[in-house]
C-alpha atoms as a PDB file:
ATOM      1  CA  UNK A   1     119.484 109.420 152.677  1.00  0.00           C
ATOM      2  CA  UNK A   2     120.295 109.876 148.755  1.00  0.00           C
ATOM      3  CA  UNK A   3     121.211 107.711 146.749  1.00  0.00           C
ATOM      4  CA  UNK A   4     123.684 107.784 143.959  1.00  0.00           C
ATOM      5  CA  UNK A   5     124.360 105.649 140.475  1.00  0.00           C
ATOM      6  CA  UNK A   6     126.931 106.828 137.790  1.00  0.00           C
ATOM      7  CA  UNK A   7     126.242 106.028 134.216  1.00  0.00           C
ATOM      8  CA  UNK A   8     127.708 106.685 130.542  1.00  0.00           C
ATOM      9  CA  UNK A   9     125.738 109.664 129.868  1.00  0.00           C
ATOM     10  CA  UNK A  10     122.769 109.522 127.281  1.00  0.00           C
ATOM     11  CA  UNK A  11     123.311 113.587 126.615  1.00  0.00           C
ATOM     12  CA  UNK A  12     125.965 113.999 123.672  1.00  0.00           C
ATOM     13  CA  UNK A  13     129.357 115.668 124.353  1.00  0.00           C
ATOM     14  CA  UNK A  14     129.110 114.203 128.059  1.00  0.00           C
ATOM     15  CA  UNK A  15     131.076 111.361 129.396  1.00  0.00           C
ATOM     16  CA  UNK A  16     128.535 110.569 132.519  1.00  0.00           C
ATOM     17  CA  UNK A  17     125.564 111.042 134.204  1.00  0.00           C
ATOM     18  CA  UNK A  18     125.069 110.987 138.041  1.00  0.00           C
ATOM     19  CA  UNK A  19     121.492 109.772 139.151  1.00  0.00           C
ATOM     20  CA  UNK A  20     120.311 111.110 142.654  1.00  0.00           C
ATOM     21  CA  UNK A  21     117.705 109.327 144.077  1.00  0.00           C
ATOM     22  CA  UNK A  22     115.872 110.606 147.566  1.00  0.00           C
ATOM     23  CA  UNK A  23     114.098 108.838 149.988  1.00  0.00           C
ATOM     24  CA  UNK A  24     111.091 110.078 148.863  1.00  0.00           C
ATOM     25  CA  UNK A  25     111.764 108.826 145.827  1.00  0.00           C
ATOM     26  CA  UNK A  26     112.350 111.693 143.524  1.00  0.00           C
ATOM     27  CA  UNK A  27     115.104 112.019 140.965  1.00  0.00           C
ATOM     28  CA  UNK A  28     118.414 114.496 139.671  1.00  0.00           C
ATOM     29  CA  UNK A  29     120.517 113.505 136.971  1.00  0.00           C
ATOM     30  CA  UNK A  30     123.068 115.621 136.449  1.00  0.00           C
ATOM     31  CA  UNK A  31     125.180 115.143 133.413  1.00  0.00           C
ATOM     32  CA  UNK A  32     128.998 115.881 133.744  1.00  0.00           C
ATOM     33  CA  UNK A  33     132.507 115.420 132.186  1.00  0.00           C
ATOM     34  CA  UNK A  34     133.475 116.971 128.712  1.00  0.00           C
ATOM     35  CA  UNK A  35     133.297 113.836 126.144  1.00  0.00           C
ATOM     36  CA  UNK A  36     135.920 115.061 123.669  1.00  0.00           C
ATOM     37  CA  UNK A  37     138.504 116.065 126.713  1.00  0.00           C
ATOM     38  CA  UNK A  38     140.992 113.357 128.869  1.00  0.00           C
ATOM     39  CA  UNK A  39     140.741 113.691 132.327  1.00  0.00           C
ATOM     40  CA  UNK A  40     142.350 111.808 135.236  1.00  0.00           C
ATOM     41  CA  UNK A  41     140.982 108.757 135.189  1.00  0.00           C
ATOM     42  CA  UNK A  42     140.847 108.850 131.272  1.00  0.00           C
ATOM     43  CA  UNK A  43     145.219 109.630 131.109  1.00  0.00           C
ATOM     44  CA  UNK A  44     145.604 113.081 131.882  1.00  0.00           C
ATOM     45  CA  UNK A  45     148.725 113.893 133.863  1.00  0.00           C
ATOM     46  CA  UNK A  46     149.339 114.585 137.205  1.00  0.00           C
ATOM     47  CA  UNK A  47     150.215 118.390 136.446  1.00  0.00           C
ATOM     48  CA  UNK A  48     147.007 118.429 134.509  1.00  0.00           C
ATOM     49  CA  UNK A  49     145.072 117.435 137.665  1.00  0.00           C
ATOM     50  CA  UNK A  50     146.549 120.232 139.225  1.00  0.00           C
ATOM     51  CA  UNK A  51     145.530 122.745 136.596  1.00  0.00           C
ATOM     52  CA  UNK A  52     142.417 121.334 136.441  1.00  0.00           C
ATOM     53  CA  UNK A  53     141.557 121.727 140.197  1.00  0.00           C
ATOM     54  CA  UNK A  54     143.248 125.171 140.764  1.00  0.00           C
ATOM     55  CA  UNK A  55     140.914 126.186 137.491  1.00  0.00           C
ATOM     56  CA  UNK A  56     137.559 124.623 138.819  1.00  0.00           C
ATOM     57  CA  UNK A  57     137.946 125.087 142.526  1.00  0.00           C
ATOM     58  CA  UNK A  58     135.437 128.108 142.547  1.00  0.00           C
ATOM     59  CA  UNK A  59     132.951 125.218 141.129  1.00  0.00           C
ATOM     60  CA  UNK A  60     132.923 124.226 144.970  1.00  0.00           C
ATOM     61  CA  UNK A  61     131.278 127.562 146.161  1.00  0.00           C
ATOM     62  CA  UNK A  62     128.000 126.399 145.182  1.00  0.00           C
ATOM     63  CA  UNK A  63     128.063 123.863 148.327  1.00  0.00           C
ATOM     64  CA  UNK A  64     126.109 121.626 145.938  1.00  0.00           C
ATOM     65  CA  UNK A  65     127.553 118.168 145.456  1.00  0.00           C
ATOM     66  CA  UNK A  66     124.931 117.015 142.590  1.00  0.00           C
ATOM     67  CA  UNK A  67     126.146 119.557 140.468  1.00  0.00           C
ATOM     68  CA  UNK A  68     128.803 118.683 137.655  1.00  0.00           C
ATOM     69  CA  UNK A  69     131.318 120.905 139.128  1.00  0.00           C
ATOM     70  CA  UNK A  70     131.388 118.784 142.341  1.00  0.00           C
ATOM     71  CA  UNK A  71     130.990 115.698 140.143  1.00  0.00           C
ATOM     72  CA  UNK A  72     134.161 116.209 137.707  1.00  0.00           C
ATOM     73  CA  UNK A  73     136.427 117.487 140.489  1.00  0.00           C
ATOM     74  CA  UNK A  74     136.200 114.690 142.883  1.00  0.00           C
ATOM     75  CA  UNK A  75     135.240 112.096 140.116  1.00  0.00           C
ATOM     76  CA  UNK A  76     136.971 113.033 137.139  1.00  0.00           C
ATOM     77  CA  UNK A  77     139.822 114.791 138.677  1.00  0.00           C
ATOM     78  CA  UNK A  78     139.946 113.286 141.909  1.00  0.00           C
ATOM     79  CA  UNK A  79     142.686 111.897 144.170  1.00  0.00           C
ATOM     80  CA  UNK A  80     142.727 108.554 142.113  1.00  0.00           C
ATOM     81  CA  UNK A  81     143.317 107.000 138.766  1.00  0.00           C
ATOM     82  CA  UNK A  82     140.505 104.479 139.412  1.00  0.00           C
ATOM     83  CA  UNK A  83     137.245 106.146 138.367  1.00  0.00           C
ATOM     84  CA  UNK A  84     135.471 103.599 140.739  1.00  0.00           C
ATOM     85  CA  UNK A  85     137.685 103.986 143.665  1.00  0.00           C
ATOM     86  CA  UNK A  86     136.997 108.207 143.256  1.00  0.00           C
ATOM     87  CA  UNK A  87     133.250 107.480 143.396  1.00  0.00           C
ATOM     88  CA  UNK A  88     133.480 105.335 146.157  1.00  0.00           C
ATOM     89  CA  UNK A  89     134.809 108.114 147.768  1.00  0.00           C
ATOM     90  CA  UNK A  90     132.774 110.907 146.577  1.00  0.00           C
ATOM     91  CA  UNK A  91     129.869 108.837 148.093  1.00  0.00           C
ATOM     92  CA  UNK A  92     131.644 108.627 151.386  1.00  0.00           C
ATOM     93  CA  UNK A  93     132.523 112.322 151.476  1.00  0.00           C
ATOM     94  CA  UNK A  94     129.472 113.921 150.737  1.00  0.00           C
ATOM     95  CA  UNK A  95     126.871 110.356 152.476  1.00  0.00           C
ATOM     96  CA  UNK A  96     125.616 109.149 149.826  1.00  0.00           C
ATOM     97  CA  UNK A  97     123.958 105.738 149.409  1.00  0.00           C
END
């Protein structure tokens, strides 16, 4: 199973980093979220979130979920305010550790 860690991301303009970690030990980070932009768990609005998704929802067609599109919809834009309680639930979606 992968594991998965969240950080403030090291890479300027981004807000976070995602850290992959498989059980054979190697690593993905993926950097995601635009540094100089709200998003939902930063203030944005409701209706934003709903822009935001309708926009981005092609980012899904990769089938990829360590990619930043996965990670900013469901994280950054996801169902909740709470950054934590949308990674929590990104983990549980897509079973990671």
């Amino acid at each position: 199973m992968t594991s998965m860690i969240i950080k403030p991301s090291t890479k300027a303009g981004k807000d976070y980093m995602a850290i992959f970690t498989k059980a054979n030990g190697r690593t993905k980070t993926t950097h995601f979220g635009d540094a100089n932009l709200d998003h939902y768990t930063s203030g944005a609005s409701k209706e934003q979130r709903t822009r935001y998704r309708a926009r981005h929802k092609k980012d899904l067609q990769t089938n990829d979920p360590t990619r930043a599109g996965y990670l900013s919809y469901y994280i950054l834009w996801g169902q909740s305010t709470s950054l934590r309680e949308n990674i929590k639930s990104y983990k549980k979606r897509f079973r990671f550790k």
